[in-house]
N, C-alpha and C. Protein backbone atom coordinates (compact mmCIF):
# COMPACT_ATOMS: atom_id res chain seq x y z
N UNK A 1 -18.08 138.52 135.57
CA UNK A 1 -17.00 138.89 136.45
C UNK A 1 -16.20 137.66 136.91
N UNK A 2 -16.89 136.47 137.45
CA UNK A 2 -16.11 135.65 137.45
C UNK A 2 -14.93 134.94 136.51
N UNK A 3 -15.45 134.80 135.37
CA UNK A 3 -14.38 134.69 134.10
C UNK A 3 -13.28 135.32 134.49
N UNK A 4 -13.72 136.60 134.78
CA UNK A 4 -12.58 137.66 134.46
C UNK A 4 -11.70 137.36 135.90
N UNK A 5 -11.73 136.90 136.72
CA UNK A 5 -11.82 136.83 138.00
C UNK A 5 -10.43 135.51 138.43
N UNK A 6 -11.58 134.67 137.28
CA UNK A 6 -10.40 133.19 137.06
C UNK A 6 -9.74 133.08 136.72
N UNK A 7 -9.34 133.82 135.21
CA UNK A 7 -8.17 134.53 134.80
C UNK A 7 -6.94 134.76 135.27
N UNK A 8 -7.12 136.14 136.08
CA UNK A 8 -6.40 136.64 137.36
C UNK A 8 -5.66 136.09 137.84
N UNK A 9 -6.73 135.57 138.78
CA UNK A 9 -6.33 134.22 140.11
C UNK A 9 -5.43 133.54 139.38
N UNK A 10 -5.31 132.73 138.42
CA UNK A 10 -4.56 132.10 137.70
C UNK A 10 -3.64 132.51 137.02
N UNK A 11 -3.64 134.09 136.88
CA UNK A 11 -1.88 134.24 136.78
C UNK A 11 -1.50 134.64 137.90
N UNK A 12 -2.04 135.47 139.17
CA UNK A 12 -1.39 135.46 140.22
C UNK A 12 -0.71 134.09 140.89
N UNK A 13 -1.28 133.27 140.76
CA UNK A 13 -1.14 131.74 141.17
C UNK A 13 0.15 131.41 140.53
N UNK A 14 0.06 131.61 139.33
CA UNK A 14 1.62 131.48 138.40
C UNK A 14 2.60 132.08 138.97
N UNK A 15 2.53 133.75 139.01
CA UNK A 15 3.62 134.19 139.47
C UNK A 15 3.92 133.88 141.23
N UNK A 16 3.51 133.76 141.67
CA UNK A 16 3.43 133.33 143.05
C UNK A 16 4.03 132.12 143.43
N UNK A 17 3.93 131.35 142.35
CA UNK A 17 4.27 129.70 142.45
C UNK A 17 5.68 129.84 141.69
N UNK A 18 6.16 130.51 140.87
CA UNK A 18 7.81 130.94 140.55
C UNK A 18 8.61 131.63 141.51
N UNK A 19 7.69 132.71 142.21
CA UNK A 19 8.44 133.42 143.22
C UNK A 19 8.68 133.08 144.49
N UNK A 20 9.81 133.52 145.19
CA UNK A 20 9.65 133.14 146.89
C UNK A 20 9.68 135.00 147.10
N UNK A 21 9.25 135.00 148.47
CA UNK A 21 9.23 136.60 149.01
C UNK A 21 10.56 136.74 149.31
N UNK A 22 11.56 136.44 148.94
CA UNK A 22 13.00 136.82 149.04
C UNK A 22 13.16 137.53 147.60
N UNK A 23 12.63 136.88 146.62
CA UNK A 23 12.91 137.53 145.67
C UNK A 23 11.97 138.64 145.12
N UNK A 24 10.92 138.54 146.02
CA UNK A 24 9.91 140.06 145.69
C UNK A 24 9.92 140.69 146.48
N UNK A 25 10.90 140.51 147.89
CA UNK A 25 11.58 141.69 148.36
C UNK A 25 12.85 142.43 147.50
N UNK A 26 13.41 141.38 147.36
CA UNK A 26 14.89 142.00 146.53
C UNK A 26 14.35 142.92 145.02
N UNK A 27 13.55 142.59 144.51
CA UNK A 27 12.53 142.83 143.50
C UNK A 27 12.13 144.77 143.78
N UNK A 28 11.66 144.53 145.14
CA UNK A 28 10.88 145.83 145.66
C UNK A 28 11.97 146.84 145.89
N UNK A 29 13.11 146.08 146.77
CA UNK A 29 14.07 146.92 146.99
C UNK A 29 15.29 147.70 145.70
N UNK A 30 15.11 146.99 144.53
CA UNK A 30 16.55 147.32 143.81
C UNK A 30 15.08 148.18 143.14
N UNK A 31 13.59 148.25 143.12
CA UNK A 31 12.87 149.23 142.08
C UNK A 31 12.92 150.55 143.23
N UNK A 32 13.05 150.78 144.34
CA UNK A 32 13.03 151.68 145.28
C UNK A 32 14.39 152.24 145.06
N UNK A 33 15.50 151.68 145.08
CA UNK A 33 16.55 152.04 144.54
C UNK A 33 16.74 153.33 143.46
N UNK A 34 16.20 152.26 142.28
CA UNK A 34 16.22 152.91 141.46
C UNK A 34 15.54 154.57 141.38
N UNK A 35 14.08 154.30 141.98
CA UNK A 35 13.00 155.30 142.27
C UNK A 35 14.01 156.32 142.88
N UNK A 36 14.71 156.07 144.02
CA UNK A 36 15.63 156.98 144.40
C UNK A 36 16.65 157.64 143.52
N UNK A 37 17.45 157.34 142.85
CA UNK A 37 18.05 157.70 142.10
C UNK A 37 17.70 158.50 141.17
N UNK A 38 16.82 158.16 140.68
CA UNK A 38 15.71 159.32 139.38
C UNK A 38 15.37 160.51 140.15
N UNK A 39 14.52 160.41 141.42
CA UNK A 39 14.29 161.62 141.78
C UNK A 39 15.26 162.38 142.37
N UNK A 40 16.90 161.86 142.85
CA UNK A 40 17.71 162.52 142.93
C UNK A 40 18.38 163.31 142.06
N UNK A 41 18.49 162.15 140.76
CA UNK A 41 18.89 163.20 139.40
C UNK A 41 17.49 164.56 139.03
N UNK A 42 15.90 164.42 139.07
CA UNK A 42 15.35 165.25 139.11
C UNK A 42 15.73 166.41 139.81
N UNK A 43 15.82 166.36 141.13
CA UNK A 43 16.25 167.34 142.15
C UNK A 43 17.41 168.15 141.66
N UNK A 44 18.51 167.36 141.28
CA UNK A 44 19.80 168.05 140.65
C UNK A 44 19.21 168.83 139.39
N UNK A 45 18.70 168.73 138.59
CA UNK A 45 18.09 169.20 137.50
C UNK A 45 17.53 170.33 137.85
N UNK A 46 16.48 170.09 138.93
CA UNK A 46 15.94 171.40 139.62
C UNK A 46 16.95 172.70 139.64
N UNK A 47 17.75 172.38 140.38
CA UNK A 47 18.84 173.29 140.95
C UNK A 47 19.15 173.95 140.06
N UNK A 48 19.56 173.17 138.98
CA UNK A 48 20.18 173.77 138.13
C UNK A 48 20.10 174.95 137.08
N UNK A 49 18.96 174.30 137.23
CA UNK A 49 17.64 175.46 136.19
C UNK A 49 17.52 176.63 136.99
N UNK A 50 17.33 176.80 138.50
CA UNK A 50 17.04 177.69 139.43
C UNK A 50 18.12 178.36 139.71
């Protein structure tokens, strides 16, 4: 488990060390976005069928 463990840690460490939390907010927010949008076109779809 540890192997597997060190691994990890070491790409979290990577991406962490490229990113600032400005950009894995902006990151979170434009995929929530999106998330919104899909299930709005779902919803319309709904309707439509109904």
């Amino acid at each position: 488990m540890h192997d597997s463990w060190k691994a990890l840690r070491s790409r979290i460490m990577d991406y962490l060390g490229r990113n600032t939390i400005a950009n894995l907010a902006k990151a979170l927010e434009q995929k929530r976005k999106l998330l919104d949008k899909q299930r709005r076109g779902k919803r319309a779809l709904v309707k439509k069928t109904n």
